[in-house]
C-alpha atoms as a PDB file:
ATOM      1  CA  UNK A   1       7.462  -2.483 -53.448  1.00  0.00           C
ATOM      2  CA  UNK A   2       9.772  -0.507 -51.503  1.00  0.00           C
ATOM      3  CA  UNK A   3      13.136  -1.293 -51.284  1.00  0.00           C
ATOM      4  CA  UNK A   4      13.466  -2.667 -48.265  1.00  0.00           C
ATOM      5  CA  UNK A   5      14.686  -6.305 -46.582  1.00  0.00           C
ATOM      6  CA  UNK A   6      13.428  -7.160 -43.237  1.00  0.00           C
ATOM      7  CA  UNK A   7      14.923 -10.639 -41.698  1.00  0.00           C
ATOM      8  CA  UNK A   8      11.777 -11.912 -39.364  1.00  0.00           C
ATOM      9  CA  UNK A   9      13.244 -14.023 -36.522  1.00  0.00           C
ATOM     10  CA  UNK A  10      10.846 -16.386 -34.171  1.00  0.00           C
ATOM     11  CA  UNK A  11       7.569 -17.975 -33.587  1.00  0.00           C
ATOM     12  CA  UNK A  12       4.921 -15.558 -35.389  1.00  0.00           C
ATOM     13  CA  UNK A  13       2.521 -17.987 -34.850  1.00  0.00           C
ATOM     14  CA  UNK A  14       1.755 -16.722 -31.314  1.00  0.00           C
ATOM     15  CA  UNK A  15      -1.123 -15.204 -30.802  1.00  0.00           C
ATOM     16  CA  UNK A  16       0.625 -11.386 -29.753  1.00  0.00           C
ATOM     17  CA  UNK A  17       2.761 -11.945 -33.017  1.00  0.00           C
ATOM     18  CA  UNK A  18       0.090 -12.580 -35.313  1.00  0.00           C
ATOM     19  CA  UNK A  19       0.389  -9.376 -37.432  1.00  0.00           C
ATOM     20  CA  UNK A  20       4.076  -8.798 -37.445  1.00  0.00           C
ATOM     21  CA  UNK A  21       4.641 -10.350 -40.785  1.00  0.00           C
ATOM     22  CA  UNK A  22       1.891  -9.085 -42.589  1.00  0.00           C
ATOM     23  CA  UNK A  23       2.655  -5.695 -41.477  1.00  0.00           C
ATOM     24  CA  UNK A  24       5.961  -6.107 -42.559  1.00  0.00           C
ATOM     25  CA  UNK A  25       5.696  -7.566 -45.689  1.00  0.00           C
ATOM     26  CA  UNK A  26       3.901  -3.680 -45.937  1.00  0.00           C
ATOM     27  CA  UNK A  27       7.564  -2.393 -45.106  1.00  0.00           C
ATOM     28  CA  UNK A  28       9.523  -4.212 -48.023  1.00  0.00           C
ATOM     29  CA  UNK A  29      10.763  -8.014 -48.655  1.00  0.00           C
ATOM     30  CA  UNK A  30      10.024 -10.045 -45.549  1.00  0.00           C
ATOM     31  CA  UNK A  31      12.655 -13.183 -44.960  1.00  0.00           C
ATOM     32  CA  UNK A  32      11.647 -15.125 -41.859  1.00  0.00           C
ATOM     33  CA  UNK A  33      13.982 -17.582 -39.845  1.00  0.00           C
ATOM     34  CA  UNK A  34      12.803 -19.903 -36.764  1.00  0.00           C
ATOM     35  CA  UNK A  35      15.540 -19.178 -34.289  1.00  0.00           C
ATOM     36  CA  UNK A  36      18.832 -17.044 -34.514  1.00  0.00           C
ATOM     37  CA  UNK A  37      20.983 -20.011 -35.954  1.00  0.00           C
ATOM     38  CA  UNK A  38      18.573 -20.684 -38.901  1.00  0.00           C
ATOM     39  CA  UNK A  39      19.247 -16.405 -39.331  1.00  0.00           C
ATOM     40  CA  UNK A  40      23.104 -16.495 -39.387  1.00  0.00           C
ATOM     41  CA  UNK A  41      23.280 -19.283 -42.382  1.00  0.00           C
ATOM     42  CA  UNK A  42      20.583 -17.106 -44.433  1.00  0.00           C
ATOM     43  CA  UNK A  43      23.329 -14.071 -43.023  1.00  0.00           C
ATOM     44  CA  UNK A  44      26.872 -16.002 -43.634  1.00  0.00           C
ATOM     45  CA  UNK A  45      25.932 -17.174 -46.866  1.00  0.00           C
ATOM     46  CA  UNK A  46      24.687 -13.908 -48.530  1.00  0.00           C
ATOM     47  CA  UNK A  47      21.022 -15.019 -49.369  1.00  0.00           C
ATOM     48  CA  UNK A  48      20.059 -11.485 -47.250  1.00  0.00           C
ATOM     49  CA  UNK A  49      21.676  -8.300 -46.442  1.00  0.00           C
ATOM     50  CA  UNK A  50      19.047  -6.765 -44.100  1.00  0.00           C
ATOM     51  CA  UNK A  51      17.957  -2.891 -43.282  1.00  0.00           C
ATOM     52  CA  UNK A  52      15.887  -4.436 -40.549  1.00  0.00           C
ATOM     53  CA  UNK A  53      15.869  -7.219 -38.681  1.00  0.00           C
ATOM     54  CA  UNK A  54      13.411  -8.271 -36.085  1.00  0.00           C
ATOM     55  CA  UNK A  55      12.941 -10.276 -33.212  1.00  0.00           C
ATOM     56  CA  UNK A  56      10.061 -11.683 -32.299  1.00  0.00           C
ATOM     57  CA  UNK A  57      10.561 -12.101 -28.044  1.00  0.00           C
ATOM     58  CA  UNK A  58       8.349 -14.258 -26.427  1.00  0.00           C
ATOM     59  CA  UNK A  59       9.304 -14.017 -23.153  1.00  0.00           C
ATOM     60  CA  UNK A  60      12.934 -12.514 -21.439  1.00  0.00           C
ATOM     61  CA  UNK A  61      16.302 -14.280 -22.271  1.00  0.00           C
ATOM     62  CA  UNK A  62      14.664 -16.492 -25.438  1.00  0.00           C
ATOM     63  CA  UNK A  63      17.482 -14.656 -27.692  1.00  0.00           C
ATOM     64  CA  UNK A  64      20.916 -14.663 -25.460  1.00  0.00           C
ATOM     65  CA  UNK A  65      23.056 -11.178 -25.800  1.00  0.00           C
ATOM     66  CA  UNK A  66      25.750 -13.317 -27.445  1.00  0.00           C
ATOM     67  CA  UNK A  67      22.988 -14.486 -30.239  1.00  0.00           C
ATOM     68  CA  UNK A  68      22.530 -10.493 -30.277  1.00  0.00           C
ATOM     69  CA  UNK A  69      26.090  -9.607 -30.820  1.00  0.00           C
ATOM     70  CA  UNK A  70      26.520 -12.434 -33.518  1.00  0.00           C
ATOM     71  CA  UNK A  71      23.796 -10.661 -35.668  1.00  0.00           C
ATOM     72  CA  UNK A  72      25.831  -7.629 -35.134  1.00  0.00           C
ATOM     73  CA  UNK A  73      29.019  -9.002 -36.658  1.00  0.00           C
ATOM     74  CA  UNK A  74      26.612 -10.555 -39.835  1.00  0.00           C
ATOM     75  CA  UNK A  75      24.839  -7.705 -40.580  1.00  0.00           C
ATOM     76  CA  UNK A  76      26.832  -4.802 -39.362  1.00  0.00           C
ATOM     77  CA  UNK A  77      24.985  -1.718 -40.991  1.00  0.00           C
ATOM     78  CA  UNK A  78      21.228  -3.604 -39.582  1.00  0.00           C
ATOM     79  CA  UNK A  79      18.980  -2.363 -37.482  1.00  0.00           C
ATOM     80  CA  UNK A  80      18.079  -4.776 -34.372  1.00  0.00           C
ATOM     81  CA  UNK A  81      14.221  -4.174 -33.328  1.00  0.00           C
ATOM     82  CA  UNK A  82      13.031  -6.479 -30.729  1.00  0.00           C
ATOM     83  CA  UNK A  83       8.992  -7.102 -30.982  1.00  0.00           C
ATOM     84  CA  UNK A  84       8.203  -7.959 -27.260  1.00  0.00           C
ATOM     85  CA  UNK A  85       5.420 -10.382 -26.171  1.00  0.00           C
ATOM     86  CA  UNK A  86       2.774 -10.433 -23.438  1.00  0.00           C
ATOM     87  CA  UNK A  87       5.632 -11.690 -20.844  1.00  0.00           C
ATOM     88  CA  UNK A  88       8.088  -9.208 -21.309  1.00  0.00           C
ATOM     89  CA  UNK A  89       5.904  -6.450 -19.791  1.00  0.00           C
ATOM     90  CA  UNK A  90       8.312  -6.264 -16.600  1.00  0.00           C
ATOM     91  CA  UNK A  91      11.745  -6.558 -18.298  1.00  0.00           C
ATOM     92  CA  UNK A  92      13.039  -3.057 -18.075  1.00  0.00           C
ATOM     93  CA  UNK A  93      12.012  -3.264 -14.274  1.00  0.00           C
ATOM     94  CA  UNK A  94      12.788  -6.974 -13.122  1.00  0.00           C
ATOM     95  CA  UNK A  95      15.571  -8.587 -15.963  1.00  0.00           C
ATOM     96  CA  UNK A  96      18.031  -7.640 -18.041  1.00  0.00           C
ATOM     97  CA  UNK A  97      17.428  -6.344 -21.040  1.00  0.00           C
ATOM     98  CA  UNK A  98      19.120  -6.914 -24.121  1.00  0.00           C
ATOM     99  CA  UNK A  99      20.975  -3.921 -24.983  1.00  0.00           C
ATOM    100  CA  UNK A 100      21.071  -1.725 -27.744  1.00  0.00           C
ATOM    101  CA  UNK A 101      17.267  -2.369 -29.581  1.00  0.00           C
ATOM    102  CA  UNK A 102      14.530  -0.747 -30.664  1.00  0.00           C
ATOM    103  CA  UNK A 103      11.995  -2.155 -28.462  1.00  0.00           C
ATOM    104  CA  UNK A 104       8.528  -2.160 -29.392  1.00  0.00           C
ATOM    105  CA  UNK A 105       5.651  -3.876 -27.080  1.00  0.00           C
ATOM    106  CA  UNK A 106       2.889  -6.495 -29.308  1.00  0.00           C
ATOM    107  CA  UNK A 107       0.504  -3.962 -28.466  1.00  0.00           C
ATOM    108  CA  UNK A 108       2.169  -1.121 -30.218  1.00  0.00           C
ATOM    109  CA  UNK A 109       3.033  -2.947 -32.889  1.00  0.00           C
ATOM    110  CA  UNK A 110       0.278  -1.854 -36.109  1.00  0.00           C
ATOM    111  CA  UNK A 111       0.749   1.578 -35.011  1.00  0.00           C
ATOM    112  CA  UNK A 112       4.355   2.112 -34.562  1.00  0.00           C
ATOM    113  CA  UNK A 113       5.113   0.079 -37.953  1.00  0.00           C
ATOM    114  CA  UNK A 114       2.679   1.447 -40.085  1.00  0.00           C
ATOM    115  CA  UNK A 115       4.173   5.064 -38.970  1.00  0.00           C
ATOM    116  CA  UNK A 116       7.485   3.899 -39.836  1.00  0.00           C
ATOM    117  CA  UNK A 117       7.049   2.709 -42.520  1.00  0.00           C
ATOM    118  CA  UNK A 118       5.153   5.180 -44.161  1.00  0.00           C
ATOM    119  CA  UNK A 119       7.882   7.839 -42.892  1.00  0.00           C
ATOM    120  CA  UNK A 120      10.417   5.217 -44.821  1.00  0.00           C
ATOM    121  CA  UNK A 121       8.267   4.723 -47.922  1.00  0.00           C
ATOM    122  CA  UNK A 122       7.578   8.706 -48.403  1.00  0.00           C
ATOM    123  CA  UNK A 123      11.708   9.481 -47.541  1.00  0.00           C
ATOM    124  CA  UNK A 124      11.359  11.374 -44.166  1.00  0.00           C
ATOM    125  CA  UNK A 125      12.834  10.631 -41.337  1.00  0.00           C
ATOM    126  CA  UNK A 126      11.875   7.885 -39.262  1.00  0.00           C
ATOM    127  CA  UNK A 127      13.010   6.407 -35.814  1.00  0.00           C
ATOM    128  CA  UNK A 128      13.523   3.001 -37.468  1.00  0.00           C
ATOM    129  CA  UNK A 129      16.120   4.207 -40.191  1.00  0.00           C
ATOM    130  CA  UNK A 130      18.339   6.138 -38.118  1.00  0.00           C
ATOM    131  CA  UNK A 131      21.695   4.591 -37.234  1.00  0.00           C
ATOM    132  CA  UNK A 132      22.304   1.573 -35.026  1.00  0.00           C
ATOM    133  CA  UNK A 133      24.025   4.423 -31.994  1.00  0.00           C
ATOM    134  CA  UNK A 134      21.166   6.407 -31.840  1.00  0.00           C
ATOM    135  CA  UNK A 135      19.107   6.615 -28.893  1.00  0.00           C
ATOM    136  CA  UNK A 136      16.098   5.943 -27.451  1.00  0.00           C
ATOM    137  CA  UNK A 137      15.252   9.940 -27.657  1.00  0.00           C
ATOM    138  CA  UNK A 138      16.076  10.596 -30.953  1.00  0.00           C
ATOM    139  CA  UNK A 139      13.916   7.966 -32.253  1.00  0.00           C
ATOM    140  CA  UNK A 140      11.579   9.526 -30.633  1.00  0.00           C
ATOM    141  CA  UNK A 141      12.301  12.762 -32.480  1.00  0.00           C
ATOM    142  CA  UNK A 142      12.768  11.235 -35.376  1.00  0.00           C
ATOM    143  CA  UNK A 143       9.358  10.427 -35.397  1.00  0.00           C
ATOM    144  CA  UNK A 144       7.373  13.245 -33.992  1.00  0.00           C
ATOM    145  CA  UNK A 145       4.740  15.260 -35.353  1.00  0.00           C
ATOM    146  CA  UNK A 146       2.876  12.511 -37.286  1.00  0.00           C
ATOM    147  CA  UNK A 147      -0.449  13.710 -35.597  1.00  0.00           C
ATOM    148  CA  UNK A 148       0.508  17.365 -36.718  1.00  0.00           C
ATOM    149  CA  UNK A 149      -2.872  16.734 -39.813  1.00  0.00           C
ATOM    150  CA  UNK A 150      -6.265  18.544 -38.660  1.00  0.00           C
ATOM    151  CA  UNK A 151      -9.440  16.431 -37.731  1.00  0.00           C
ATOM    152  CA  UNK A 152     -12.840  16.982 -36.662  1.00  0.00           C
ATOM    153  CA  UNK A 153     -15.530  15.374 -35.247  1.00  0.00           C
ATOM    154  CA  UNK A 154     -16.467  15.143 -31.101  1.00  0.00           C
ATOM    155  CA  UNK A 155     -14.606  12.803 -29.051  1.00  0.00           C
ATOM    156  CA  UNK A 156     -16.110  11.442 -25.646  1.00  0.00           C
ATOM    157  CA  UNK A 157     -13.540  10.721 -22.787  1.00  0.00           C
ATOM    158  CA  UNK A 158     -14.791   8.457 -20.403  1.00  0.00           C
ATOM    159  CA  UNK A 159     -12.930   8.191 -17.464  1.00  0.00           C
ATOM    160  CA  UNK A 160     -12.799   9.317 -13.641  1.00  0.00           C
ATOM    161  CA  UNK A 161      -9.738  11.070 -14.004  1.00  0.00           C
ATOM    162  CA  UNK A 162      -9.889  15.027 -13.712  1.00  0.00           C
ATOM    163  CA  UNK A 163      -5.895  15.047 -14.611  1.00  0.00           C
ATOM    164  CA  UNK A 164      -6.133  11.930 -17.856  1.00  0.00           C
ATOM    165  CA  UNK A 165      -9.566  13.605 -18.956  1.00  0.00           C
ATOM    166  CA  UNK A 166      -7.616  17.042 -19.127  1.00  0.00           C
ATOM    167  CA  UNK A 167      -4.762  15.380 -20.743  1.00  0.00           C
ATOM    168  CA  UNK A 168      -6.402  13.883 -23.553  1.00  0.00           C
ATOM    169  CA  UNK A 169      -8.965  16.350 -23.797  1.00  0.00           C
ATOM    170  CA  UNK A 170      -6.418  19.224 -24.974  1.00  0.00           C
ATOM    171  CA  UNK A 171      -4.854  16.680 -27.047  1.00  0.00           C
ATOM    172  CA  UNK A 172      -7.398  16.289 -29.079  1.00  0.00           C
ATOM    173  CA  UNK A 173      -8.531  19.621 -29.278  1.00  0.00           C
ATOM    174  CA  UNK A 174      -5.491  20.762 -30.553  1.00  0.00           C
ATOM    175  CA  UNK A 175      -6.083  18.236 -33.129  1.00  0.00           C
ATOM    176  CA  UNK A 176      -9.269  19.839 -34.320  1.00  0.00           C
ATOM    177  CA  UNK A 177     -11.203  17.531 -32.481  1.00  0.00           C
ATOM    178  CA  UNK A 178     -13.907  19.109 -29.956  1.00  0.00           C
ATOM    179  CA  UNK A 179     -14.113  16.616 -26.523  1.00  0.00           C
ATOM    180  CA  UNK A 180     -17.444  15.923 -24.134  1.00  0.00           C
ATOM    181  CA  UNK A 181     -16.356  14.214 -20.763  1.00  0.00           C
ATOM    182  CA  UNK A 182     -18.681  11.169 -19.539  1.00  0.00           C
ATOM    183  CA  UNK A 183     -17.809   8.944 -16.501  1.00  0.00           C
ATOM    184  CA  UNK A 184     -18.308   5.298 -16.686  1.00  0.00           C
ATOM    185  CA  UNK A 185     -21.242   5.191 -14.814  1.00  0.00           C
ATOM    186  CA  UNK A 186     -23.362   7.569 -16.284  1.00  0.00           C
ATOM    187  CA  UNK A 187     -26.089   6.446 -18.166  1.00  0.00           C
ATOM    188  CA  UNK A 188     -26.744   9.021 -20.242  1.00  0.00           C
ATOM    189  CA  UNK A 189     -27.251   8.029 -24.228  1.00  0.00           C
ATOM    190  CA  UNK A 190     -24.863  10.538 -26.509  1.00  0.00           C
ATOM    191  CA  UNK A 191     -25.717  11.404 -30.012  1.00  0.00           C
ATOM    192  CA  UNK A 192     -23.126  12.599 -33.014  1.00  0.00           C
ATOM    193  CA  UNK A 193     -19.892  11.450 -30.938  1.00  0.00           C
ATOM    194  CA  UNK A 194     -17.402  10.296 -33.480  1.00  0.00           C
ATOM    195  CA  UNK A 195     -15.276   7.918 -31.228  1.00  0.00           C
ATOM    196  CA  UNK A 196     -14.606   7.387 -27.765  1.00  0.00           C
ATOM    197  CA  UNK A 197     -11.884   7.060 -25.831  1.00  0.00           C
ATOM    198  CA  UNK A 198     -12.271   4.648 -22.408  1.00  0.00           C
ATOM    199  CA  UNK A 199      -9.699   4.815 -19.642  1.00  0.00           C
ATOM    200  CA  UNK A 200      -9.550   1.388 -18.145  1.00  0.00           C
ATOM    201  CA  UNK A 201      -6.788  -0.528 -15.870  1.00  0.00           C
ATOM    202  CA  UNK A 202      -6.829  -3.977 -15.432  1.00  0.00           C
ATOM    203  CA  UNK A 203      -9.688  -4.912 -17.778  1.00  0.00           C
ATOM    204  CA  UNK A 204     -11.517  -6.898 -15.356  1.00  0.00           C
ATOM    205  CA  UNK A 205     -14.943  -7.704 -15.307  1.00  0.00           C
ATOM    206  CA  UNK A 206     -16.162  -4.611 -13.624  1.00  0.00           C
ATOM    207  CA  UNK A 207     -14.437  -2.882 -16.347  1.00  0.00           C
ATOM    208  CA  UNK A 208     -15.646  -5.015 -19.038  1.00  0.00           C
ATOM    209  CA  UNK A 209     -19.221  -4.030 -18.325  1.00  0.00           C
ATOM    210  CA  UNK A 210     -18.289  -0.185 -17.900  1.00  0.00           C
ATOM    211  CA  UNK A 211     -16.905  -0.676 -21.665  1.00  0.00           C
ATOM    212  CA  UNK A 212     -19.977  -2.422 -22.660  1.00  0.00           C
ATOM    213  CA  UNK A 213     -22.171  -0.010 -21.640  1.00  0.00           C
ATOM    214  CA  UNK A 214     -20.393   2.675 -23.120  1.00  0.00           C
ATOM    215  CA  UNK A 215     -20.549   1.056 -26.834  1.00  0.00           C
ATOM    216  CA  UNK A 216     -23.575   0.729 -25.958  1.00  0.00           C
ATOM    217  CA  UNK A 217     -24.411   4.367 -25.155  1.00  0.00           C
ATOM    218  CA  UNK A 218     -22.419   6.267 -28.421  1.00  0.00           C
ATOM    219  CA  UNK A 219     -23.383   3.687 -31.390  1.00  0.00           C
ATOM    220  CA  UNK A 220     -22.213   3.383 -33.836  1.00  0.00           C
ATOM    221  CA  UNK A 221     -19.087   5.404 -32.574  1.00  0.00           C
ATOM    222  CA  UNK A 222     -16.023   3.201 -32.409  1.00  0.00           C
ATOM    223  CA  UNK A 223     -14.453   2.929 -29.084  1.00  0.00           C
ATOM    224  CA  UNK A 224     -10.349   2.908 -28.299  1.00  0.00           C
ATOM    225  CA  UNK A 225      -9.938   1.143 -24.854  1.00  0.00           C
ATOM    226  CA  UNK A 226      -6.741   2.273 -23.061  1.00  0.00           C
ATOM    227  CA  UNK A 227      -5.397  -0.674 -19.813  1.00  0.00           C
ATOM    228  CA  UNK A 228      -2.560  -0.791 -18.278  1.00  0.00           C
ATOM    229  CA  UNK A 229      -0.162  -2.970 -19.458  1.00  0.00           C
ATOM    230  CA  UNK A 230      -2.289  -5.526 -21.416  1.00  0.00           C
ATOM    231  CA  UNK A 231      -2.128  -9.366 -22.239  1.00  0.00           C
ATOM    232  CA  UNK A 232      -3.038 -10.939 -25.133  1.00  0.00           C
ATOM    233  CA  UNK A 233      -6.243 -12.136 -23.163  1.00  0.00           C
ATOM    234  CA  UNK A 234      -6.907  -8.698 -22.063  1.00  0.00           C
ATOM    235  CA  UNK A 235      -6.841  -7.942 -25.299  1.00  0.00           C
ATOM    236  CA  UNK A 236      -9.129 -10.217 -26.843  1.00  0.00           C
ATOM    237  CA  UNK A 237     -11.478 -10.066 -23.627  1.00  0.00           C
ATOM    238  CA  UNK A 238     -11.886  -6.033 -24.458  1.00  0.00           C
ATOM    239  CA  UNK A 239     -12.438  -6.253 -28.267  1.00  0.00           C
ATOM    240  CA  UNK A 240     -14.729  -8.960 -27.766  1.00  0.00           C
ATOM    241  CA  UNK A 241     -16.246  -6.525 -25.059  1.00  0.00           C
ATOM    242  CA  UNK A 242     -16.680  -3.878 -28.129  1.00  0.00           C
ATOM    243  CA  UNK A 243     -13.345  -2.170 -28.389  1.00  0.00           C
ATOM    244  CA  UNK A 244     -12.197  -1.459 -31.484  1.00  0.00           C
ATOM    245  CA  UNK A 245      -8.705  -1.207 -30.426  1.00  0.00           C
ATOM    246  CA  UNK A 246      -6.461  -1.368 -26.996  1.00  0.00           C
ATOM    247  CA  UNK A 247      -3.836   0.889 -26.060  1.00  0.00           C
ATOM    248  CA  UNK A 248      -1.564   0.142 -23.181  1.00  0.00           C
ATOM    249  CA  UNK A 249      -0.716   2.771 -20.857  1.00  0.00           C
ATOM    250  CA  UNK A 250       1.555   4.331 -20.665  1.00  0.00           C
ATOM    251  CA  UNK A 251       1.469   5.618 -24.345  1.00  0.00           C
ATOM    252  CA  UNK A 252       2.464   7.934 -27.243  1.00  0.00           C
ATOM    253  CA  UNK A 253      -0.214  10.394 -28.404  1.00  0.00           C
ATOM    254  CA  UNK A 254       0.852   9.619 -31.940  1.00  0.00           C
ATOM    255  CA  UNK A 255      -0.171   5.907 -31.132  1.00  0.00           C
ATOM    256  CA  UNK A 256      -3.339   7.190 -29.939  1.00  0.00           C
ATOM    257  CA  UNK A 257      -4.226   9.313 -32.670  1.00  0.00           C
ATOM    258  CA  UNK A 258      -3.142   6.634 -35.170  1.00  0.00           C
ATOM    259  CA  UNK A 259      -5.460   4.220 -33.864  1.00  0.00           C
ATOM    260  CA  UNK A 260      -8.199   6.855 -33.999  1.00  0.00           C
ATOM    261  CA  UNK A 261      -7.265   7.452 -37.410  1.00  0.00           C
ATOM    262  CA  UNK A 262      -7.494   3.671 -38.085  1.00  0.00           C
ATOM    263  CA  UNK A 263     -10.981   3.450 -36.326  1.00  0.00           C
ATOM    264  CA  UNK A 264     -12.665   6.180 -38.149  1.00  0.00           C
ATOM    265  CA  UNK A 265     -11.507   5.773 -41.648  1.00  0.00           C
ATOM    266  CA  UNK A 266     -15.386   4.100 -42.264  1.00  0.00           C
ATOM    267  CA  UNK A 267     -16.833   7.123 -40.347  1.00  0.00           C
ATOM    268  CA  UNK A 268     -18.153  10.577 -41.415  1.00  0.00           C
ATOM    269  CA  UNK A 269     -16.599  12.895 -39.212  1.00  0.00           C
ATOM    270  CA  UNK A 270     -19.031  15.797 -37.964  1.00  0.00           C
ATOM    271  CA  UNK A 271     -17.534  18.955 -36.472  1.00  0.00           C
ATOM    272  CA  UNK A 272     -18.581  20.097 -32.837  1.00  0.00           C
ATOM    273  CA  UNK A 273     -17.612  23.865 -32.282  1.00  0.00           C
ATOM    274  CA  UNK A 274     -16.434  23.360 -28.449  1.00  0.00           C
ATOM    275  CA  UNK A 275     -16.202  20.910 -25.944  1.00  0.00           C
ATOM    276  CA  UNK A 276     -19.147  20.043 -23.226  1.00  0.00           C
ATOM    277  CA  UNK A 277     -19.560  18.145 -20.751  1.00  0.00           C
ATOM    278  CA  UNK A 278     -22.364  15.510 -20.802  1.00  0.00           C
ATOM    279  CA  UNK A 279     -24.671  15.073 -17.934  1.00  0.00           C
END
């Protein structure tokens, strides 16, 4: 296992949560503590000596700055990552964010740690190991040009958006995927797509059909849904819906292309030489 300690801090039982320790425990020794107290005796009395320690933040102001700070004086040289729940969506707008964390959204989660930590495990460098003063922007840089690997295989893009179709379109293409643009209420039936990629909102249940029919339409092509901002229940409502994965807008390409990754690892890619447009 690799080297690493990661001090787990909350209620992973929630529903949003339920991966973070198993995808941890991926990243190096997992220790896991119920509230911030329980942390600072594991801390103060040298059980652990943390690279990484995480809280799990089920809604704004559960962990008080001062709880924060007295994780800084324990474990000086740690880095703080905050794993946001469902209700911390509006945070950065509407409250007061704790400052100085990595902050990673519940639906981010698989991707963004599994990057990491393959970045740590493989000694590159990786948003998550850089120093406690860096910034929101060099984390970012950090961790850039994990989709830079060549695929194949045609994507569809449903959605009603000339500009997001466009968007992810030459993203993919410059991946080595070729693209084919369908609306959501076209019935047409397409044959050799890959994946798909559907551009929802709210997932409501005018959007839950759309998706439906879609899996329907590209079997047995696996489907990433993107929403706005979802819940846990949006979530589960759009899996169950025949999603195999949600992405909240708005997002990372390198999420995006992860979870592609992750969807077609069971699929034989087939090339397309250019993109079309199906009617």
């Amino acid at each position: 296992m690799f080297d690493f300690s990661v001090l787990l801090i909350g209620d992973t039982s929630r529903a949003e949560f339920r991966h973070a320790r198993s995808s941890l425990e991926e990243l190096g020794r997992v220790t896991q503590a119920d509230d911030v107290q329980s942390a600072a005796a594991e801390l103060t009395a040298g059980r652990i000596t943390p690279d990484l320690i995480v809280l799990a933040l089920a809604f704004p102001g559960q962990f008080p700055a001062k709880a924060i700070e007295q994780l800084r004086c324990l474990a000086p040289l740690a880095r703080i990552l905050a794993l946001l729940g469902s209700w911390c969506e509006g945070e950065m707008r509407t409250g007061k964010p704790l400052p100085g964390l990595i902050r990673v959204y519940w639906h981010q989660w698989l991707a963004r740690c599994s990057r990491e930590s393959s970045r740590l495990h493989a000694g590159l460098l990786s948003g998550w190991g850089l120093p406690v003063t860096a910034t929101d922007e060099e984390r970012l840089l950090a961790s850039e040009n994990y989709c830079s690997e060549s695929r194949e295989g045609l994507v569809a893009i449903c959605t009603r958006q000339h500009e997001m179709h466009d968007w992810l379109s030459a993203a993919c293409r410059r991946r080595g995927h070729s693209t084919v643009w369908l609306t959501p209420d076209e019935p047409v039936h397409l044959a050799g797509a890959t994946a798909a990629i559907f551009d929802g909102t709210d997932c409501d249940g005018v959007e839950v059909d759309q998706l439906e029919r879609l899996v329907a339409r590209i079997k047995p092509a696996p489907v990433v849904a993107l929403c706005d901002f979802p819940r846990i229940e949006d979530h589960d409502r759009t899996i169950a819906a025949g999603a195999a994965a949600v992405l909240s807008k708005p997002l990372l390409l390198d999420d995006l292309f992860w979870q592609l990754d992750h969807v077609l690892q069971p699929v034989q890619l087939v090339a397309r030489p250019e993109e079309r447009r199906a009617w």
